[in-house]
Protein backbone atom coordinates (compact mmCIF):
# COMPACT_ATOMS: atom_id res chain seq x y z
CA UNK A 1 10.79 23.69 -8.62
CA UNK A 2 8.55 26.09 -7.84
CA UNK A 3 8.66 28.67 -10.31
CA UNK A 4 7.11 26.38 -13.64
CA UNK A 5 6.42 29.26 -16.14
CA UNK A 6 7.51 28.00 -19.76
CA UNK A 7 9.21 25.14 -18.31
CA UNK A 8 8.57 21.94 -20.55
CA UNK A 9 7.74 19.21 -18.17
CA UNK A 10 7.15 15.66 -20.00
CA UNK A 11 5.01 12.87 -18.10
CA UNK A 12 5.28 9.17 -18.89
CA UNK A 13 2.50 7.50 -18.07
CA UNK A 14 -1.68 8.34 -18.71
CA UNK A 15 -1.92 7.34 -15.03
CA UNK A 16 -4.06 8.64 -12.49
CA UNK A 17 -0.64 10.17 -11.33
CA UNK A 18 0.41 11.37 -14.42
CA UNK A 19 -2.96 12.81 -14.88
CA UNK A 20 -2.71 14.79 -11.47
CA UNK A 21 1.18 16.00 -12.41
CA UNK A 22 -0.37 17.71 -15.72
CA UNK A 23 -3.25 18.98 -14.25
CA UNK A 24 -1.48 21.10 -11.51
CA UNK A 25 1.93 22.01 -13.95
CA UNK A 26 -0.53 23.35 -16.45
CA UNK A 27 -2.18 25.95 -13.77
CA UNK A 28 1.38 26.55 -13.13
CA UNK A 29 1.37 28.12 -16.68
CA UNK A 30 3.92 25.10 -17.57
CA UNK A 31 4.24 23.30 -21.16
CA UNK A 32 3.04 19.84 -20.39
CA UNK A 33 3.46 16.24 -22.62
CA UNK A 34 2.19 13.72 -21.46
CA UNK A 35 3.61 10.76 -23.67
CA UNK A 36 1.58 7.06 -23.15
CA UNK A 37 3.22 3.91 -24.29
CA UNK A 38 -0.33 2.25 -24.79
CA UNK A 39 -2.76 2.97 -27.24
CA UNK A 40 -5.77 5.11 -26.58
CA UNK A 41 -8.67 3.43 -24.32
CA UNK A 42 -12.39 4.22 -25.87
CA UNK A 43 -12.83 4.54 -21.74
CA UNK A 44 -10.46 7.46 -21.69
CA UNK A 45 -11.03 9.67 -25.07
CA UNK A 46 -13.61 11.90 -23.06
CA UNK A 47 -10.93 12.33 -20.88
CA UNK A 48 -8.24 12.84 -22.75
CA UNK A 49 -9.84 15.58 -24.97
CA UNK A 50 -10.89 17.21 -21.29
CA UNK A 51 -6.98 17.54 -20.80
CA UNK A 52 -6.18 18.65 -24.63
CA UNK A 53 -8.69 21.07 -23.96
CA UNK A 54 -6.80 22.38 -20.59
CA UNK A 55 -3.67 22.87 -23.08
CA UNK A 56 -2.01 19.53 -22.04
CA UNK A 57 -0.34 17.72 -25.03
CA UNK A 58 -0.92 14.15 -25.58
CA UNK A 59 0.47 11.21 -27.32
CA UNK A 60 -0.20 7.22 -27.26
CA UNK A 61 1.56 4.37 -29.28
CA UNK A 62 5.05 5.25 -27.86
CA UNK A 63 7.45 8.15 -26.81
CA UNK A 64 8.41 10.09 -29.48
CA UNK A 65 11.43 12.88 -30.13
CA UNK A 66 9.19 16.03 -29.82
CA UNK A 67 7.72 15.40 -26.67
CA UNK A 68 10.91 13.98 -25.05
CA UNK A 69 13.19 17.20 -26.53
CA UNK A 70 14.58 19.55 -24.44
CA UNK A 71 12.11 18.57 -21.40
CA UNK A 72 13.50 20.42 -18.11
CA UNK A 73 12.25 17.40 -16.14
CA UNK A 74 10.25 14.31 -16.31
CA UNK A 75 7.45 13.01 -14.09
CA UNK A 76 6.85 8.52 -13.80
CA UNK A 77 4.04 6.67 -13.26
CA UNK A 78 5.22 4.46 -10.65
CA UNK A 79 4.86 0.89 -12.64
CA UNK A 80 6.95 1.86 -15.59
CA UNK A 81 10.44 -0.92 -15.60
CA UNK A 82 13.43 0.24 -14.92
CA UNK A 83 14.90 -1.40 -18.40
CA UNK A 84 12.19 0.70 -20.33
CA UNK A 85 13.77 2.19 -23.49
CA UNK A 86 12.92 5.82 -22.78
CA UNK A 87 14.45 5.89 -19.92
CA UNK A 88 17.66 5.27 -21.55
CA UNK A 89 16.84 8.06 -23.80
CA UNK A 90 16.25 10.58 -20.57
CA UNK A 91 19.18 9.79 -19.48
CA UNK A 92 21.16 10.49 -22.76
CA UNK A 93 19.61 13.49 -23.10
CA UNK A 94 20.17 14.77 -19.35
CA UNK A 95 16.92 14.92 -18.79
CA UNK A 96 16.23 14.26 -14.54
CA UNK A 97 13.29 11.62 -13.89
CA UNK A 98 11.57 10.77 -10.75
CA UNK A 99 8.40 10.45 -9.00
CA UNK A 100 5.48 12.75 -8.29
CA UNK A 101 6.82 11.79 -4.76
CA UNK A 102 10.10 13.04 -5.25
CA UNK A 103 8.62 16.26 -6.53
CA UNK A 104 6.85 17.07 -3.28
CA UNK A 105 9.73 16.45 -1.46
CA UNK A 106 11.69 18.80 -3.56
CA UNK A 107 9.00 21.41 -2.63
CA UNK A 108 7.89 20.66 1.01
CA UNK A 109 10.38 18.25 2.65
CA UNK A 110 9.41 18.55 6.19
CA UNK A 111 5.69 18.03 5.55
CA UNK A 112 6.02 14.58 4.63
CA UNK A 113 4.95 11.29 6.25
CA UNK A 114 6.38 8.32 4.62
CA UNK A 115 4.61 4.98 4.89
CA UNK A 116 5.83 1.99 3.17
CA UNK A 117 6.79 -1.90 3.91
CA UNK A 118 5.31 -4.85 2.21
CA UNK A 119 1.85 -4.98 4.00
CA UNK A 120 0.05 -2.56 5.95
CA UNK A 121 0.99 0.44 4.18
CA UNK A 122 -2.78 1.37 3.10
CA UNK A 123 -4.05 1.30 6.95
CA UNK A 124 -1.33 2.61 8.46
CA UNK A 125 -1.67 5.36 6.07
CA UNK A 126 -5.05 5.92 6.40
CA UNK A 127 -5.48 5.52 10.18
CA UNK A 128 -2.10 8.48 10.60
CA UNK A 129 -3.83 10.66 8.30
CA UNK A 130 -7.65 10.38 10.48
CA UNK A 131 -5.16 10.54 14.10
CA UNK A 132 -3.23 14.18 12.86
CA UNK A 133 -6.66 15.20 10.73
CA UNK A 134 -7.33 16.14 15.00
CA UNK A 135 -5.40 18.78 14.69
CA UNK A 136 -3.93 18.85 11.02
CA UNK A 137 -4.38 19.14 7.67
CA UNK A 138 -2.93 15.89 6.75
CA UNK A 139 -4.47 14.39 3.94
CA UNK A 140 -3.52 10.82 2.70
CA UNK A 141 -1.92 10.06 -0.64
CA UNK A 142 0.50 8.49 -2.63
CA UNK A 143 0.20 4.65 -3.69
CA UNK A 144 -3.28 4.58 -1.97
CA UNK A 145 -4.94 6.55 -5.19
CA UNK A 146 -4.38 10.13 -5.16
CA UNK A 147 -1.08 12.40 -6.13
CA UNK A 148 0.40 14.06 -3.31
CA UNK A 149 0.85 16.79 -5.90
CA UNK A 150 -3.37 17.08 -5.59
CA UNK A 151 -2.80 19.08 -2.63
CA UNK A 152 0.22 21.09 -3.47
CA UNK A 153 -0.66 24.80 -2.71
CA UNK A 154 -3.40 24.08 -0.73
CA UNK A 155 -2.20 24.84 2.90
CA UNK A 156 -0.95 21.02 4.05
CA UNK A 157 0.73 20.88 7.05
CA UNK A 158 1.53 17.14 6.50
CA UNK A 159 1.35 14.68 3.78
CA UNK A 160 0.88 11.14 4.91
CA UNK A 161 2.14 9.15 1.95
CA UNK A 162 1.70 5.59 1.15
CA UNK A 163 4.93 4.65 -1.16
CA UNK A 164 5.35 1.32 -3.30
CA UNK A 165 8.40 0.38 -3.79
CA UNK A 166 8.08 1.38 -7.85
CA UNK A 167 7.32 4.94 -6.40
CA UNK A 168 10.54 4.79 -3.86
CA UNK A 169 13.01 3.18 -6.95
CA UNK A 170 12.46 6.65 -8.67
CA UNK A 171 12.35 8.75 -5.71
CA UNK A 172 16.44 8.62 -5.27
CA UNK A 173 16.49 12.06 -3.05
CA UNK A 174 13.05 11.64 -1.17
CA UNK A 175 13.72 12.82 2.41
CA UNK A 176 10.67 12.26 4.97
CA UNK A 177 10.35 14.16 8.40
CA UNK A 178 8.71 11.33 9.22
CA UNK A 179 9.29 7.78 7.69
CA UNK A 180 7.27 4.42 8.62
CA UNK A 181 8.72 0.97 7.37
CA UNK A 182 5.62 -2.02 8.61
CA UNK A 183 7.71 -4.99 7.35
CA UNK A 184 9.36 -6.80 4.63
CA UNK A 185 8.14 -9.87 2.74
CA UNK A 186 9.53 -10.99 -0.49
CA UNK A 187 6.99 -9.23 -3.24
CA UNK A 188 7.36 -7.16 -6.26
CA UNK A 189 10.40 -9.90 -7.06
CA UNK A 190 10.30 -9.97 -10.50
CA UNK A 191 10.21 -5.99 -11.02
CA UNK A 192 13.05 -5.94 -8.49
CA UNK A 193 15.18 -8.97 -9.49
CA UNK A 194 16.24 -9.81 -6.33
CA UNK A 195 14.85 -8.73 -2.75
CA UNK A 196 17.67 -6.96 -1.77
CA UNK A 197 17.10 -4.83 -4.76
CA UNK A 198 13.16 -4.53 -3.31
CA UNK A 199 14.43 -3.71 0.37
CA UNK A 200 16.91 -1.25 -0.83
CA UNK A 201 14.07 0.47 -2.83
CA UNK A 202 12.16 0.65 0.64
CA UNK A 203 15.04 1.63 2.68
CA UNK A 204 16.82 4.59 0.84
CA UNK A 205 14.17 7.29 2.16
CA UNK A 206 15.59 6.19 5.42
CA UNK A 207 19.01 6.22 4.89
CA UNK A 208 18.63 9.85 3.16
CA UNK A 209 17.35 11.11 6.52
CA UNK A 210 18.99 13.32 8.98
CA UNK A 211 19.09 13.74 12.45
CA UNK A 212 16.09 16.27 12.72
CA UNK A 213 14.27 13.37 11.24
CA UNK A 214 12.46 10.33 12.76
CA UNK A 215 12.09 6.57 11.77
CA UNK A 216 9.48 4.48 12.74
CA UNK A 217 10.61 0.88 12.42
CA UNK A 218 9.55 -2.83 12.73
CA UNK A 219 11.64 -4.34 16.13
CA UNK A 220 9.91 -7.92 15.45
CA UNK A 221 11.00 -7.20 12.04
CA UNK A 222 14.93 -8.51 11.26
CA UNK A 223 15.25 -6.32 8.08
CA UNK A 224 14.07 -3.29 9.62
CA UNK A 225 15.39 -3.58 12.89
CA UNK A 226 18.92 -3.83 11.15
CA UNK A 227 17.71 -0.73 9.40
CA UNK A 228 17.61 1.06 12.58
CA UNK A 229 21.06 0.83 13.44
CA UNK A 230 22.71 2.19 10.14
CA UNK A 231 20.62 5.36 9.74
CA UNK A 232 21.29 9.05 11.01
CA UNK A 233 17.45 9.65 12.07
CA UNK A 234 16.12 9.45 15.73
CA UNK A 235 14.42 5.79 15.57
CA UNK A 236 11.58 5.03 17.14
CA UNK A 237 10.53 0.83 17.15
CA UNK A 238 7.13 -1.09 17.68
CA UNK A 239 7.18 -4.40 18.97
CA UNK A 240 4.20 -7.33 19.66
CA UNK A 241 6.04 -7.80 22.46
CA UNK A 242 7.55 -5.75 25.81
CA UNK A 243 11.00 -4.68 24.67
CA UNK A 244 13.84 -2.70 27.07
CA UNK A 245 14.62 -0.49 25.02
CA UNK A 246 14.25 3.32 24.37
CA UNK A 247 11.51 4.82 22.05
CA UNK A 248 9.65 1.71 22.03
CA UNK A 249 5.67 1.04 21.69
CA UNK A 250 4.77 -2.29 22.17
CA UNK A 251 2.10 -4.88 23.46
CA UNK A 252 1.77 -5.84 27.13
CA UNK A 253 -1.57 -7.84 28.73
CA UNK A 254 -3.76 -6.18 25.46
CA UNK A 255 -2.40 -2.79 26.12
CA UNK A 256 -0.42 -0.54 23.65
CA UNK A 257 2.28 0.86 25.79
CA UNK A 258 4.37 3.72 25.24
CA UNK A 259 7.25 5.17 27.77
CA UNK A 260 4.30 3.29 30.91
CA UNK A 261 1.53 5.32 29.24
CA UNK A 262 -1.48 3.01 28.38
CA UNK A 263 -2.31 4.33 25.07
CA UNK A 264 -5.18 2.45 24.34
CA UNK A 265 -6.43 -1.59 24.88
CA UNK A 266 -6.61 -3.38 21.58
CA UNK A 267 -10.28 -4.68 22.01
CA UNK A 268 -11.57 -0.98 21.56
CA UNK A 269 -10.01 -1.10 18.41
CA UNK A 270 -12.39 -1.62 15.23
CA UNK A 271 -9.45 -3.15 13.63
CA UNK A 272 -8.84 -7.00 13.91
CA UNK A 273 -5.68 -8.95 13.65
CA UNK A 274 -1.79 -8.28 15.33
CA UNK A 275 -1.00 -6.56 12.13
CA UNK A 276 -3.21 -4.10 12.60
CA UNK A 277 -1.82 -3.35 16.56
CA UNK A 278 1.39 -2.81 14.60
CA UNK A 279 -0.28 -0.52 12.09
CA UNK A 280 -1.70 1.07 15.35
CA UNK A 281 1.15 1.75 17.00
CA UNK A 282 3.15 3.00 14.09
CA UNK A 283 0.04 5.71 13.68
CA UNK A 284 0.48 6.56 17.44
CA UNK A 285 4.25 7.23 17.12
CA UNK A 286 3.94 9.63 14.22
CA UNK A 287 1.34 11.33 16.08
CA UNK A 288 2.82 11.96 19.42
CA UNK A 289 6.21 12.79 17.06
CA UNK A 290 3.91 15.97 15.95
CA UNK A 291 2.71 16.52 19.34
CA UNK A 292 -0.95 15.01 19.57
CA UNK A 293 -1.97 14.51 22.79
CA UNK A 294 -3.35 10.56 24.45
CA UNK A 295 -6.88 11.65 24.78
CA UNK A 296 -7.19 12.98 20.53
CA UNK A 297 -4.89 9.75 20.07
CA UNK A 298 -7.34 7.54 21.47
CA UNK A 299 -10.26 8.87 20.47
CA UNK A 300 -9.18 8.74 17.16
CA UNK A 301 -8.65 4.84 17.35
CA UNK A 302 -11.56 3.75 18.60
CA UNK A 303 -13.37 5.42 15.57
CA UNK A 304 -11.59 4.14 13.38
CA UNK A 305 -12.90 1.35 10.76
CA UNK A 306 -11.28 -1.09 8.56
CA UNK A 307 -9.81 0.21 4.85
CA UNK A 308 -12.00 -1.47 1.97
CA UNK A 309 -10.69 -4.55 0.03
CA UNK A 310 -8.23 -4.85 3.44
CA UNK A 311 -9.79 -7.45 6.03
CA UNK A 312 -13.25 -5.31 5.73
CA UNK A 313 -15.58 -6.35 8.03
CA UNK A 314 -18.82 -7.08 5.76
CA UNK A 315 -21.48 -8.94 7.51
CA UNK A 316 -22.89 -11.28 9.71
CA UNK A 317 -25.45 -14.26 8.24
CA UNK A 318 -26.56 -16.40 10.86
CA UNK A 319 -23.40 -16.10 12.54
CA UNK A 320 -20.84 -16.22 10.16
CA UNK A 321 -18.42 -13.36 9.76
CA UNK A 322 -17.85 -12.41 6.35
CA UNK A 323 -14.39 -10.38 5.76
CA UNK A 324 -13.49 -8.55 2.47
CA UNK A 325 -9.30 -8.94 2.30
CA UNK A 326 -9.03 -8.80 -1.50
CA UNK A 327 -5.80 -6.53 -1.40
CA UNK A 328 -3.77 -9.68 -0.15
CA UNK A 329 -2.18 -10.34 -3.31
CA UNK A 330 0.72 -11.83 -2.57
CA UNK A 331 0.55 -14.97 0.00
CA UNK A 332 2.63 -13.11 2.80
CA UNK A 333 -0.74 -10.66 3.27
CA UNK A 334 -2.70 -13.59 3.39
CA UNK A 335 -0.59 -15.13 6.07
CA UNK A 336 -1.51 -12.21 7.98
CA UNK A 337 -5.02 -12.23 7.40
CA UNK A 338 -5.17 -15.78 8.56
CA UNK A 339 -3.32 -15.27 11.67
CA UNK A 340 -6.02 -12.58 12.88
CA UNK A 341 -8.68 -15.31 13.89
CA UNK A 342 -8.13 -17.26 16.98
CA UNK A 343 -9.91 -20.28 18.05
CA UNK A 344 -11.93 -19.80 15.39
CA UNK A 345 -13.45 -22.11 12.44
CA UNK A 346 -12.42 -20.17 9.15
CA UNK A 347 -13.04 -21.03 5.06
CA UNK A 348 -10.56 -19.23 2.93
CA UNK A 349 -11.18 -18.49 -0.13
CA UNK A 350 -8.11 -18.19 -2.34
CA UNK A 351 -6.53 -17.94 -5.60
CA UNK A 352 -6.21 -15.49 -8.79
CA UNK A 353 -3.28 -14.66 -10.97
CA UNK A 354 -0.75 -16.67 -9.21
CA UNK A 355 2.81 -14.75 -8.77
CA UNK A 356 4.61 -17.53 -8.41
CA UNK A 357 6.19 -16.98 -4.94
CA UNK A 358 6.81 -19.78 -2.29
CA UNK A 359 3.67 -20.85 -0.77
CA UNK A 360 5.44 -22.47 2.33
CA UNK A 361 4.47 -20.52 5.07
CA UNK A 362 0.80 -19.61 3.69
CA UNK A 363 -0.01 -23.76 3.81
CA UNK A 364 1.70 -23.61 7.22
CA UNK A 365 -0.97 -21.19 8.50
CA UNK A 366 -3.77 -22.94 6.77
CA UNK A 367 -2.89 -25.96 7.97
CA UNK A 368 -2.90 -24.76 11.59
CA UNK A 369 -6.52 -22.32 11.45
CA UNK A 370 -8.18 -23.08 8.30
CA UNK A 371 -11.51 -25.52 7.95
CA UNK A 372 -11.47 -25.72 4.54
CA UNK A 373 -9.79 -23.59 1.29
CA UNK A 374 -12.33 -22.58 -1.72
CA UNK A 375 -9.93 -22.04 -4.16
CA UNK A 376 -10.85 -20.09 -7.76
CA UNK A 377 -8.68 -19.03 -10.81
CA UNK A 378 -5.77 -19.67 -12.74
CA UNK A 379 -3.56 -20.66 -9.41
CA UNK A 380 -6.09 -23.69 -8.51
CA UNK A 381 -3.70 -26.34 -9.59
CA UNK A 382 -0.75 -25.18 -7.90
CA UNK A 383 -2.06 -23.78 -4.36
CA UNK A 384 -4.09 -27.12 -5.05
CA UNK A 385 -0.80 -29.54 -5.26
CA UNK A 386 1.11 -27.76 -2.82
CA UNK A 387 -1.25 -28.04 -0.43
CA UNK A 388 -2.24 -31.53 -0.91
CA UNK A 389 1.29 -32.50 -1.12
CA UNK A 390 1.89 -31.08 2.45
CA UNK A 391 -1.39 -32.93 3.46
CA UNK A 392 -3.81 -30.50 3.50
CA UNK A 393 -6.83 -31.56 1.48
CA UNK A 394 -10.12 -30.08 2.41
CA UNK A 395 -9.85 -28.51 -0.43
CA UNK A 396 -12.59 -27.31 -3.34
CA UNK A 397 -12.29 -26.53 -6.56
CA UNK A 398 -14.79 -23.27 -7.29
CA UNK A 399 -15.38 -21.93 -10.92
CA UNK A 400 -16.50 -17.82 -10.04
CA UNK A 401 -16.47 -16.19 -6.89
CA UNK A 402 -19.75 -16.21 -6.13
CA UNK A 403 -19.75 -19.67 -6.05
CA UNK A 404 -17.14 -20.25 -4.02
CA UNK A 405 -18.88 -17.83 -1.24
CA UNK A 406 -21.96 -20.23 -1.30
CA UNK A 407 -19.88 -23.35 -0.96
CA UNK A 408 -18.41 -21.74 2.24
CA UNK A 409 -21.56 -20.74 4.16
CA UNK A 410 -22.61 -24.10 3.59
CA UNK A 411 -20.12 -24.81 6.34
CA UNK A 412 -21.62 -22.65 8.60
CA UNK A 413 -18.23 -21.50 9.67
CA UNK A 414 -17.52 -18.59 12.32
CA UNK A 415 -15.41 -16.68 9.50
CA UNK A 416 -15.82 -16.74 5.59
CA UNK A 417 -12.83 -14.62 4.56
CA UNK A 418 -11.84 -13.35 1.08
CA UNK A 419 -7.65 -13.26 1.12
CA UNK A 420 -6.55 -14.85 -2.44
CA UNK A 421 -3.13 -14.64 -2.05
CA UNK A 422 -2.69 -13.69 -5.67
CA UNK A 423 -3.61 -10.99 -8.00
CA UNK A 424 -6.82 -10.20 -9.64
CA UNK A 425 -6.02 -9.93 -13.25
CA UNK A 426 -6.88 -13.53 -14.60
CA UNK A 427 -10.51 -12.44 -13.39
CA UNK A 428 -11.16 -9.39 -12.43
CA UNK A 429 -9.54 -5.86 -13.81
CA UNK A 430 -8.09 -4.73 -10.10
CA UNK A 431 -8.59 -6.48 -6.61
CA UNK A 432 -10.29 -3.16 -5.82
CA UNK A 433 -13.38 -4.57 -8.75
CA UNK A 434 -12.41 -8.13 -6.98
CA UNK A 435 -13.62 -6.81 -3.26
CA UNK A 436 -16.87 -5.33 -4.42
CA UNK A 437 -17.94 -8.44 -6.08
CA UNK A 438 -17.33 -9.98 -2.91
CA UNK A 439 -19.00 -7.29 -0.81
CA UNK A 440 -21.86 -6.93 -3.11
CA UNK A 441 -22.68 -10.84 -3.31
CA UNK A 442 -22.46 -11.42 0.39
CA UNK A 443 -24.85 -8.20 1.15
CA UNK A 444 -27.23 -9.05 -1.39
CA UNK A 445 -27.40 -12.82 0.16
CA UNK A 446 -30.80 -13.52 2.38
């Protein structure tokens, strides 16, 4: 895998990871395809002649013979289905496929920290990489926006990767040193088909890893506490709550605890919410696993500042707290989001690109901390219903965003909070473009 000279390498995908993969197998004095089932974006022709330029061969409108021909190996994007055509065609042509995830692991095994579950990936991710940054070069990739293979040859001593569950289903062989599992929600369902499918997708890393490996699992989570018990790696567990049991962080009188050492109390953390103790503590196991002391540990967290788009702290008008959580795209995040203010009188604003899933336990948590839901997009009606029908209905009806943030201060309510519950697309291109008109609305208020 190392040695790329003349080796044909095809890429599906004009992704930001395909884009990456080509750019570093090219220096690599590889022959490189990159083959795009969409047409051409006027955004992208500047960029695309950039990598024609570099030597890269491209091609839109579909996947054709002479790029897919007697390629040595094929690099995904992440979101492309499992039922896709071409892959059929790989696959009766012997050609291997996988991940740019995979690849590094092929390479560099034992540098790799694997982070994945259904929420919390993104911080946990994040906050590992700024804990071993102390003492390591341990940059942050993956699903949170850059190609691990960016910083292939460039003296890593660990790669903390966030991996989706796309990125895991083509990752078959991917064997972490270290691998984190948060939790597991029902998401991602229709990719999958079914959510053992989606758990499997998560889980295989895990059961791929050896003894000279280590887990870091959920305890308070049933799925991944299960997990624990059928794997060959040395498991580690976190836990909200004091558990008897070996290798375990967990919460006692607002102190994470590991082995009796106070690690750190949660109120000098910048980061709100129980999920983000557990994100916390899984951080603080990987780092003591490579052999960071308390004091770098804790210094580390208290510096430490929320992820954009991911319950961002924004700003305070005239007392009101307003939070940024447009990644929650699925209601499960939201859930979480919710449950991070106490005592506390909150206006949610929700709704997007519904996905369909059961809303059962999101009306249960509104119902129990919420004032009063703002709701905007094309899942009004439903969330709307659902939560009338289950007698919840302080409820208004908002046509843009912007709106519905000046119908909630009107409330005057400790907490406005952004956490839709759904995905961006039926008004904004990403959740990422969805945050920053929230961010930029509520900063430019008076």
């Amino acid at each position: 895998m190392n040695n790329l000279k003349n080796k044909k390498i095809l890429i599906l995908g004009f992704s930001t990871t395909g884009i990456a993969a080509a750019k570093y197998f090219i220096k690599k004095e590889a022959q490189v395809y990159i083959s795009e089932f969409k047409e051409l974006e006027e955004k992208n022709i500047s960029l695309a002649n950039e990598l024609k330029i570099q030597g890269i061969n491209l091609e839109f409108n579909g996947h054709s013979e002479n790029f897919i021909n007697n390629a040595d190996f094929c690099i995904l994007s992440p979101s492309i289905p499992t039922d896709a055509p071409v892959l059929a065609k790989l696959e009766e042509k012997n050609i291997p496929y996988f991940s740019d995830l995979e690849y590094i692991s092929k390479c560099e095994n034992e540098k790799i920290i694997l982070i994945t579950g259904t929420n919390g990936k993104t911080t946990t991710t994040a906050l590992t990489s700024h804990i071993l940054s102390k003492k390591y070069n341990a940059p942050y990739c993956g699903n949170i926006g850059i190609s691990p293979i960016e910083y292939k040859d460039k003296n890593v001593d660990y790669y903390v990767i966030e991996a989706s569950s796309y990125q895991l289903n083509y990752s078959p062989e991917l064997t972490p040193r270290i691998g984190i599992f948060t939790n597991l929600t029902p998401d991602h369902i229709l990719w999958h088909k079914t959510i053992e499918n989606y758990f499997e997708a998560k889980a295989k890393p895990f059961r791929n890893m050896g003894e000279n490996s280590f887990a870091i699992l959920n305890y308070d989570d049933e799925k991944t506490k299960k997990l624990g018990e059928e794997i060959q790696a040395q498991v580690y567990y976190f836990s909200l709550q004091k558990q008897n049991i070996p290798n375990c962080i967990y919460l006692e009188n607002d102190e994470i605890i590991f082995y009796d050492e106070k690690i750190i109390n949660i109120n000098e953390l910048q980061i709100v919410g129980p999920h983000n103790i557990q994100n916390a503590m899984c951080a603080i196991l990987a780092a003591k696993i490579v052999g960071l002391d308390n004091d770098k540990i804790k210094e580390s967290l208290k510096s430490f500042k929320a992820i954009e788009h991911r319950l961002e702290f924004v700003r305070t008008i005239e007392d009101t707290d307003y939070y940024n959580d447009s990644k929650a795209t699925n209601p499960e995040a939201s859930i979480v989001a919710i449950n991070s203010f106490d005592n506390k009188k909150v206006v949610l604003i929700a709704g997007g690109r519904d996905k369909k899933t059961t809303l059962k336990d999101f009306i249960t948590a509104v119902k129990e901390r919420i004032s009063k839901v703002i709701l905007i997009g094309e899942a009004t009606q439903r969330f709307k219903n659902e939560l009338a029908q289950n007698g919840y209905i302080n409820i208004v009806n908002s046509k843009t965003l912007e709106e519905a943030i000046d119908i909630a201060s009107l409330d005057k309510p400790d907490v406005v909070l952004l956490s839709p519950a759904c995905a961006s697309f039926d008004m904004f291109e990403s959740y990422e473009k969805r945050g920053e008109a929230f961010r930029n609305y509520v900063l430019s208020k008076k």
